[in-house]
Protein backbone atom coordinates (compact mmCIF):
# COMPACT_ATOMS: atom_id res chain seq x y z
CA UNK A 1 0.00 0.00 0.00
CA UNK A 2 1.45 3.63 -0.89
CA UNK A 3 2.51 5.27 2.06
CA UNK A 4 0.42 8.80 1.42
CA UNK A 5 1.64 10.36 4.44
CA UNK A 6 5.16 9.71 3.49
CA UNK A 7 4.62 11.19 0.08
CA UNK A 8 2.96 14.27 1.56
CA UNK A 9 5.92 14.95 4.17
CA UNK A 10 8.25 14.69 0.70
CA UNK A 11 6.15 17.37 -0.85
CA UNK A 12 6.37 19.55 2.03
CA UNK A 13 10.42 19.40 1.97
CA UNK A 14 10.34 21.04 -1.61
CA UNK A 15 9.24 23.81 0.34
CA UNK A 16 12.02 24.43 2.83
CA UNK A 17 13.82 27.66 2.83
CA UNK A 18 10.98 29.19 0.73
CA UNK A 19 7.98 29.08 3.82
CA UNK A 20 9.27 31.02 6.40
CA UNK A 21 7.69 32.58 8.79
CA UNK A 22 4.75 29.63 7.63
CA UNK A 23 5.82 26.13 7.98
CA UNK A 24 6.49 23.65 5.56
CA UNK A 25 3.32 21.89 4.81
CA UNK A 26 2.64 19.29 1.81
CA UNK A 27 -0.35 17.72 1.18
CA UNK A 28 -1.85 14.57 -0.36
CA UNK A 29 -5.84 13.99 -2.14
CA UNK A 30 -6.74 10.15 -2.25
CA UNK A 31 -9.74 8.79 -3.92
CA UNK A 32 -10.15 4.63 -4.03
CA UNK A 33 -6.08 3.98 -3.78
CA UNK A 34 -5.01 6.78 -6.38
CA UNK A 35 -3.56 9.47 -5.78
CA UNK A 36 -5.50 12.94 -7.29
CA UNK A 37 -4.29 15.68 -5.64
CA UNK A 38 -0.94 16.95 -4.59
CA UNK A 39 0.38 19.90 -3.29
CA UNK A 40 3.13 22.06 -1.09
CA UNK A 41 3.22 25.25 0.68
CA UNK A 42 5.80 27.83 -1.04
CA UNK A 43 5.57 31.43 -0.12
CA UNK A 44 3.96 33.29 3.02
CA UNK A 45 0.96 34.62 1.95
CA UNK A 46 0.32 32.23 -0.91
CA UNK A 47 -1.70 29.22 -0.78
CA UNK A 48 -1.53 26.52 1.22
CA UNK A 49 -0.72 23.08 0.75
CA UNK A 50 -4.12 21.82 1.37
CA UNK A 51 -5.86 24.48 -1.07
CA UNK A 52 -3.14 23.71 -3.73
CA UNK A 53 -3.58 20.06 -3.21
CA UNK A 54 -7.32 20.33 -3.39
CA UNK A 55 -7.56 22.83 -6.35
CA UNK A 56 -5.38 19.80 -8.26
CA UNK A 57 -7.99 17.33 -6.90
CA UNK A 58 -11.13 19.58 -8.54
CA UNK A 59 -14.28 17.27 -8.12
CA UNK A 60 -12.88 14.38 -7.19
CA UNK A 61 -12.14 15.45 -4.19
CA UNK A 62 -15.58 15.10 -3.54
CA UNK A 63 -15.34 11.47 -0.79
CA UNK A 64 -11.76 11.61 -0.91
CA UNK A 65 -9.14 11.37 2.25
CA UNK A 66 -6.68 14.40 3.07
CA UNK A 67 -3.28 13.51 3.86
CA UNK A 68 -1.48 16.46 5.57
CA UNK A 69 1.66 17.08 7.34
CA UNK A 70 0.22 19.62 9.65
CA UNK A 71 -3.57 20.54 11.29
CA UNK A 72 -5.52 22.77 8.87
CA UNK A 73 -5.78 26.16 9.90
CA UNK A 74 -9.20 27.26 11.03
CA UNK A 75 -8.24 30.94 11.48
CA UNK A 76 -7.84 33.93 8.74
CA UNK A 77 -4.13 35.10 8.55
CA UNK A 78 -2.54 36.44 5.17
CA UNK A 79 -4.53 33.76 3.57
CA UNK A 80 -8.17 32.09 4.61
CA UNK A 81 -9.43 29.54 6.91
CA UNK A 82 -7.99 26.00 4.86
CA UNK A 83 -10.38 24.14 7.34
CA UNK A 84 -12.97 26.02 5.63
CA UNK A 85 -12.17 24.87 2.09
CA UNK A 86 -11.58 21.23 3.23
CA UNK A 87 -15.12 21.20 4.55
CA UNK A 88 -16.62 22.63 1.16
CA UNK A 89 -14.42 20.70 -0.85
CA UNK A 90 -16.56 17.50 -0.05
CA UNK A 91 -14.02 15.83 1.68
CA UNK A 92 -14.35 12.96 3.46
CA UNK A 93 -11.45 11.90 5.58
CA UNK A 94 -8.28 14.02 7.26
CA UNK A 95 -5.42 12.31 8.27
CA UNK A 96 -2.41 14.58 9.48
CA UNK A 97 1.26 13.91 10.81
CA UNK A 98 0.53 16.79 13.65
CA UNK A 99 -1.25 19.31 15.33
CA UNK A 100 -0.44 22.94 14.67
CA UNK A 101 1.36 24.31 17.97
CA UNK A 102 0.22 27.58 16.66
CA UNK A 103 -2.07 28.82 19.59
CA UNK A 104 -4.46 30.19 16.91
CA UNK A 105 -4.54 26.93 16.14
CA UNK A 106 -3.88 24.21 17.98
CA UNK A 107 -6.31 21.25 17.68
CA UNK A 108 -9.17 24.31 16.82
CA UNK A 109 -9.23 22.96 13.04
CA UNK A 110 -9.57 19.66 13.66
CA UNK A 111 -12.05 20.20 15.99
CA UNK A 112 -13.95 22.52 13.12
CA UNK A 113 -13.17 19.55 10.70
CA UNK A 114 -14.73 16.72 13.19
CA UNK A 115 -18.00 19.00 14.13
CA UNK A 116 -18.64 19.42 10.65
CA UNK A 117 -18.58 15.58 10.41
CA UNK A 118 -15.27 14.73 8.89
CA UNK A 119 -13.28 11.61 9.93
CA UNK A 120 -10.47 12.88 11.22
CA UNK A 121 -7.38 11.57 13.07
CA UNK A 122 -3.57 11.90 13.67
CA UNK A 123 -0.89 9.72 12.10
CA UNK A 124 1.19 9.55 15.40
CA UNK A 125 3.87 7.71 13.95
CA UNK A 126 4.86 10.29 11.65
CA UNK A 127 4.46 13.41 14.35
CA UNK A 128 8.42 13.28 15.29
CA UNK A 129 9.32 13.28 11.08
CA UNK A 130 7.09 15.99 11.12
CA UNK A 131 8.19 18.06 13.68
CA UNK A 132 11.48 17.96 12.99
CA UNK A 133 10.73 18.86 9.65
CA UNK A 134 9.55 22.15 10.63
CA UNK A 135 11.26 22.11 14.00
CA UNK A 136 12.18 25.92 13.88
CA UNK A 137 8.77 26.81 13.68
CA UNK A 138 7.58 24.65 16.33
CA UNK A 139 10.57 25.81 18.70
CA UNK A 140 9.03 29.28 17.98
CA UNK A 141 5.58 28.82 18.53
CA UNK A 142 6.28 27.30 21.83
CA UNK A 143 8.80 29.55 23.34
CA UNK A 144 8.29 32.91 21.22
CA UNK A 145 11.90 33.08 20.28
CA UNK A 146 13.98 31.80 17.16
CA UNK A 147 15.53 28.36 17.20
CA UNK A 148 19.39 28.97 17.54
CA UNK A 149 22.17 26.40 16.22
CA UNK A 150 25.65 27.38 16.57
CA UNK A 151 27.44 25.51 13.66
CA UNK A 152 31.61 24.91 14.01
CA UNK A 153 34.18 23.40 11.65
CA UNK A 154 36.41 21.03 13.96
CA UNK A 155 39.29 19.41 13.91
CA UNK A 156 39.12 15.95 15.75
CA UNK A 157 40.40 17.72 18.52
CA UNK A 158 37.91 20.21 19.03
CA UNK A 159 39.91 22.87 17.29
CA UNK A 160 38.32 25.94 15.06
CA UNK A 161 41.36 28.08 14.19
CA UNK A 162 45.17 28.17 14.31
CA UNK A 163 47.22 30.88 16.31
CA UNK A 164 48.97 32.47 12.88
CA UNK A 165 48.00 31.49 9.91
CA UNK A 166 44.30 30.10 9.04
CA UNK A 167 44.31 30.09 5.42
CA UNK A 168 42.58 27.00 3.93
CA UNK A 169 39.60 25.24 5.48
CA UNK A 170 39.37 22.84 8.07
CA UNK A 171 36.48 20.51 6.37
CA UNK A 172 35.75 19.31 2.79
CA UNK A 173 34.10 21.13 -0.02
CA UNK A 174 31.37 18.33 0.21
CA UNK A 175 30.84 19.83 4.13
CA UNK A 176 30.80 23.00 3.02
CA UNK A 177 28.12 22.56 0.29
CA UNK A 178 26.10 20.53 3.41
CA UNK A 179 26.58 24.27 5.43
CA UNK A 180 25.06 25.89 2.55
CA UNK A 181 21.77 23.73 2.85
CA UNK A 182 21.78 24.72 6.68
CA UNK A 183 21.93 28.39 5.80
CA UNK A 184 19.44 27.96 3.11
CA UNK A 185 17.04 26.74 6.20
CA UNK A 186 17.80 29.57 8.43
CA UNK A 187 16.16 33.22 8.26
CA UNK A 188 19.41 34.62 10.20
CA UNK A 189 23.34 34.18 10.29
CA UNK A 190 25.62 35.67 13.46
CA UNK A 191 29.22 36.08 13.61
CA UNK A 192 31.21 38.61 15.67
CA UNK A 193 33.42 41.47 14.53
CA UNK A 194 36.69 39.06 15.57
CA UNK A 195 35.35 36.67 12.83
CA UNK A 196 34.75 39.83 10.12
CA UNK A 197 38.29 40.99 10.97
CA UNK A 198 40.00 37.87 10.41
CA UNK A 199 37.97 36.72 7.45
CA UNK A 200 36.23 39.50 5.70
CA UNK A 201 33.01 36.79 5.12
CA UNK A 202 30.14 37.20 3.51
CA UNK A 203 28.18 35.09 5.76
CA UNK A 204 25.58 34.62 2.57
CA UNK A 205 23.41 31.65 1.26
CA UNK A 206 25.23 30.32 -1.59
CA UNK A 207 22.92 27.18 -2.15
CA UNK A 208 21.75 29.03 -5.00
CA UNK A 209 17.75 28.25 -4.02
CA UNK A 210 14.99 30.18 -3.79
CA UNK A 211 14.48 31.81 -0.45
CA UNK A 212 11.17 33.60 1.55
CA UNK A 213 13.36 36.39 2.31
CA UNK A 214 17.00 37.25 2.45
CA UNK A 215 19.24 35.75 5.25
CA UNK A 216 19.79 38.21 7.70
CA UNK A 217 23.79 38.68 8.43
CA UNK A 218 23.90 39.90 11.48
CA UNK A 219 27.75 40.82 13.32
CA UNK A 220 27.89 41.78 16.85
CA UNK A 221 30.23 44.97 17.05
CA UNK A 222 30.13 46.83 20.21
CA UNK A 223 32.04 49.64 19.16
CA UNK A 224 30.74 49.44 15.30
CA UNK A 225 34.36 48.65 14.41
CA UNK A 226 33.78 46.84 10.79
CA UNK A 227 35.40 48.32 8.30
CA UNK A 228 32.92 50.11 5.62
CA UNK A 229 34.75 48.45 2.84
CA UNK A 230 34.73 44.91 4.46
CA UNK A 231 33.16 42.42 2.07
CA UNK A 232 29.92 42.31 4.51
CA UNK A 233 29.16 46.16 4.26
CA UNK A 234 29.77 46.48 0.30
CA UNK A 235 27.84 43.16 -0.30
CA UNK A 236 24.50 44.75 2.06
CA UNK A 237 21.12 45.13 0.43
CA UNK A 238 19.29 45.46 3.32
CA UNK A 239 20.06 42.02 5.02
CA UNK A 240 23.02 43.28 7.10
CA UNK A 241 22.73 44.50 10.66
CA UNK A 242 25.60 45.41 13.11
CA UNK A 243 24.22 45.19 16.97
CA UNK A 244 26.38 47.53 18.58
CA UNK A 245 26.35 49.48 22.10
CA UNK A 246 25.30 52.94 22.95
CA UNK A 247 29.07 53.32 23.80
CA UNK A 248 30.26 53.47 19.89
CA UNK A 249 30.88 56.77 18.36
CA UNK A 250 27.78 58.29 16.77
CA UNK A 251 29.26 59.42 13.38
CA UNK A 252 30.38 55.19 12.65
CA UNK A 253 26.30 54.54 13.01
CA UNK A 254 25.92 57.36 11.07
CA UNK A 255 28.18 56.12 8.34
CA UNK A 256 26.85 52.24 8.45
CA UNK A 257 23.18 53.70 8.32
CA UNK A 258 24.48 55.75 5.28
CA UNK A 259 25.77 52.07 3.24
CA UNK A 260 22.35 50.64 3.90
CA UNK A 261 23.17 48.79 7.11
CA UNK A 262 20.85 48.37 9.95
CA UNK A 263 22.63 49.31 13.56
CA UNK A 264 21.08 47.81 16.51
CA UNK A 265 21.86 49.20 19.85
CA UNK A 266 21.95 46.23 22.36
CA UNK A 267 23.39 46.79 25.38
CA UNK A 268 24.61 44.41 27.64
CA UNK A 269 26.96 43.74 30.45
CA UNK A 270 30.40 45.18 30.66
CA UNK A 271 30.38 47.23 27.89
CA UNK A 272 29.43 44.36 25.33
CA UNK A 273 26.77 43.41 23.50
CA UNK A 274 23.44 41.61 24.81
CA UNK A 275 22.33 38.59 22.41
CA UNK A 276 19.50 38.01 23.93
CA UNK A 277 17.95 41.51 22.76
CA UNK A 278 19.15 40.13 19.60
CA UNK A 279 16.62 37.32 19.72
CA UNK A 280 14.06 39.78 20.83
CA UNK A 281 13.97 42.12 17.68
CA UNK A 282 14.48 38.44 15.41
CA UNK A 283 11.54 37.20 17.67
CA UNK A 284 9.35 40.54 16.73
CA UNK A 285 10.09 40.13 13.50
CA UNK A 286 9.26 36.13 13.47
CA UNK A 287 12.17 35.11 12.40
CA UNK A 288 11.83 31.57 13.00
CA UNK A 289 15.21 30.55 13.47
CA UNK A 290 19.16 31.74 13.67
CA UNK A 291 22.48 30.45 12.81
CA UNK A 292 25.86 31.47 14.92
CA UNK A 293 29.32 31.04 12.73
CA UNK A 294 31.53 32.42 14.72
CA UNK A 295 34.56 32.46 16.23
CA UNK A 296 35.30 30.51 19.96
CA UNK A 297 34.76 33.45 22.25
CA UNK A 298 30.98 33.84 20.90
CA UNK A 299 30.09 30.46 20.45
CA UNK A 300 31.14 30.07 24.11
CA UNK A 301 28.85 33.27 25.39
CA UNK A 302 25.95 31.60 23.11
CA UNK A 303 26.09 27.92 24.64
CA UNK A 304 27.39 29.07 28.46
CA UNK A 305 24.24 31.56 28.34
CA UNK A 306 21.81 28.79 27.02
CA UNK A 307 20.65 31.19 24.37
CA UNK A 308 22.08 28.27 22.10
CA UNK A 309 19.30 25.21 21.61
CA UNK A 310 21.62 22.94 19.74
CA UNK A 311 24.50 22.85 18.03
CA UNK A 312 26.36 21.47 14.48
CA UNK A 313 29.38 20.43 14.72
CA UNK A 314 31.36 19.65 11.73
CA UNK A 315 34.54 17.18 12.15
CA UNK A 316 37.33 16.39 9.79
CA UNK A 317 40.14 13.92 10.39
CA UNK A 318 42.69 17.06 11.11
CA UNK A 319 44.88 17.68 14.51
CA UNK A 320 46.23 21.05 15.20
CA UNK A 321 46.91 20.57 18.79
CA UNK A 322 49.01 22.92 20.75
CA UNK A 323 47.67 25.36 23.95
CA UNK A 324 47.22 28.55 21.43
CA UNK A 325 44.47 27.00 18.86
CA UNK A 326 41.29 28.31 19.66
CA UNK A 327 38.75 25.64 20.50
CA UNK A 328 34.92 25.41 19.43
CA UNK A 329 33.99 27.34 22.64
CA UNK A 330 36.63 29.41 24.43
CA UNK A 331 36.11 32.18 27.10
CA UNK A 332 36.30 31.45 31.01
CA UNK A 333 34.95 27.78 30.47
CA UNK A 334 33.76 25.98 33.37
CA UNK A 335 35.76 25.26 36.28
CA UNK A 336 34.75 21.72 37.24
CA UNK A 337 34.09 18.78 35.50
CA UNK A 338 30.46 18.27 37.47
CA UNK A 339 29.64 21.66 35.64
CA UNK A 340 29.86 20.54 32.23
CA UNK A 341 27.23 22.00 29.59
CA UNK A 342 25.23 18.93 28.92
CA UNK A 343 23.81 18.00 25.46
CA UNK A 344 21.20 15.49 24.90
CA UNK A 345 19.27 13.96 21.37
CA UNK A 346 22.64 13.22 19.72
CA UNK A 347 23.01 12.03 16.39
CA UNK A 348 26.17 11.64 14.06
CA UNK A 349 25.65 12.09 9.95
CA UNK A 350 28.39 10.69 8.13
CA UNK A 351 29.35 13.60 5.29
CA UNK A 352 31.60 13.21 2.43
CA UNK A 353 35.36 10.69 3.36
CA UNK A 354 36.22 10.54 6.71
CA UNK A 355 34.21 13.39 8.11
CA UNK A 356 30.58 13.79 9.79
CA UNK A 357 28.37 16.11 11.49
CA UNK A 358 27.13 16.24 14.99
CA UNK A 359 24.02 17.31 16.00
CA UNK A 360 23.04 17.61 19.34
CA UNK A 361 20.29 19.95 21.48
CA UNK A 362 21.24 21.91 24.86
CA UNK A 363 20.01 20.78 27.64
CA UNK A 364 18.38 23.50 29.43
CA UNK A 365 19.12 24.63 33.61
């Protein structure tokens, strides 16, 4: 028997990268075993995967079953109420991977679905696929605030950088291109002004797909140091911001502002910079989810703070060694071993020869 459900969580993939601040949704018309209706979310604001799906269907839709990665939406956003088109599309049956953590939502259209005297039930053996599929946008809907991965490039000995000269990379082109799918999934990118400095980056997605809206490159600066010729200010087109403090000089805001850059002023303790107001503005503008590539004394203040949810770690079979490499996460570090930063949900992806990828999620004091 075709696995419809499976098929429908596919389709919804195809839209990754182009949803955002929506969800990924694909969706799946079946009438007597065949299969006469398809259909995936692609743009906010455009239709969604059930009224795509269901437009392809036309009349025979009429007795069919719905399959649907996520709970019809009962509510009128940017688009209307898909519950409502379900019901007057004659259908018969809804089966979805997951209820819609949305609190406009949740379980309210399936509820609208059953009282208008639909079958209707949850395919709980597909929720974790499906969640994870869209995992930003349920991290969001359930805490308010982006979902944030700090990504490295390791050596096997937990290495990110050498103490004079870092041309070269530390992982594979194959990596790399792997990266570029990340960023392609992520609405935001931070790095620090140490990074900038040493590697006049560009921070952009190169995957070459379409996206919802630009990545956001965002570079901590408390004193709005970056140079106005650096590859990140010449390259902006309204998807750069520098967060500084209220302690830089006004005229350097002045002249960012005037190259099209956004300034932030977040202040935080000890003259730096405060992420976490960071995730506040990303938050108010539902950005769904952020990405930190940066260098060892960030990535520390992002995982020691538990602003970090999870991180990527990318390992190739390199050794650098020595007391002067900078490691993944440097700073202060903690003092005892019984105070080590705990991860939990680990998984290792094998990438390209001899390297792989670890993901694992913070686990939260």
């Amino acid at each position: 028997m075709p696995d419809y459900m499976q098929y429908a969580l596919e389709l919804a993939r195809e839209g990754r990268g182009r949803t955002s601040p929506n969800p990924a949704v694909g969706a799946v018309v079946v009438r007597n075993g065949e299969i006469v209706g398809r259909g995936f979310h692609t743009w906010a604001g455009a239709d969604h995967a059930e009224i795509v799906a269901l437009r392809s269907a036309g009349e025979a839709a009429r007795g069919s079953t719905l399959y649907v990665t996520l709970e019809p939406c009962p509510h009128r956003g940017r688009t209307g109420p898909c519950a409502d088109v379900v019901i007057q599309s004659g259908i018969r049956r809804v089966v979805t991977a997951m209820q819609d953590p949305n609190p406009l939502v949740n379980g309210k259209g399936l509820r609208q679905l059953r009282e208008a005297g639909l079958d209707v039930s949850i395919a709980d053996e597909y929720t974790a696929e499906a969640e994870r599929l869209n995992e930003a946008f349920v991290h969001f809907m359930k805490t308010g605030r982006p979902l944030v991965t700090v990504k490295a490039a390791l050596t096997l000995d937990g290495k990110i950088a050498a103490p004079q000269d870092n041309i070269g990379w530390i992982t594979s082109e194959i990596a790399r291109a792997d990266v570029q799918q990340v960023r392609h999934f992520s609405d935001a990118i931070l790095t620090g002004f140490g990074t900038v400095a040493e590697d006049d980056c560009l921070l952009t997605d190169r995957s070459g797909l379409e996206r919802s809206r630009p990545l956001l490159r965002i570079v901590l600066d408390s004193q709005l140091r970056i140079p106005l010729a650096s590859k990140m200010i010449t390259s902006a087109k309204g998807d750069v911001m520098i967060v500084g403090t209220s302690a830089a000089p006004a005229e350097r805001r002045k002249a960012l502002e005037a190259a099209g850059v956004q300034v932030l002023i977040a202040d935080g303790a000890g003259g730096r910079t405060d992420p976490l107001k960071v995730l506040d503005y990303l938050a108010a503008q539902r950005y769904l989810s952020l990405m930190v590539e940066a260098g060892s004394h960030v990535n520390w203040t992002m995982l020691d703070s538990q602003i970090a949810d999870k991180v990527l770690f990318y390992y190739a079979p390199k050794i650098l060694g020595g007391l002067k490499s900078l490691p993944v996460a440097g700073g202060p570090g903690r003092m005892r071993r019984a105070d080590a930063m705990l991860l939990q949900r680990l998984t290792v992806h094998p990438i390209g020869e001899d390297e792989f990828v670890v993901e694992a999620y913070v686990v939260k004091n």
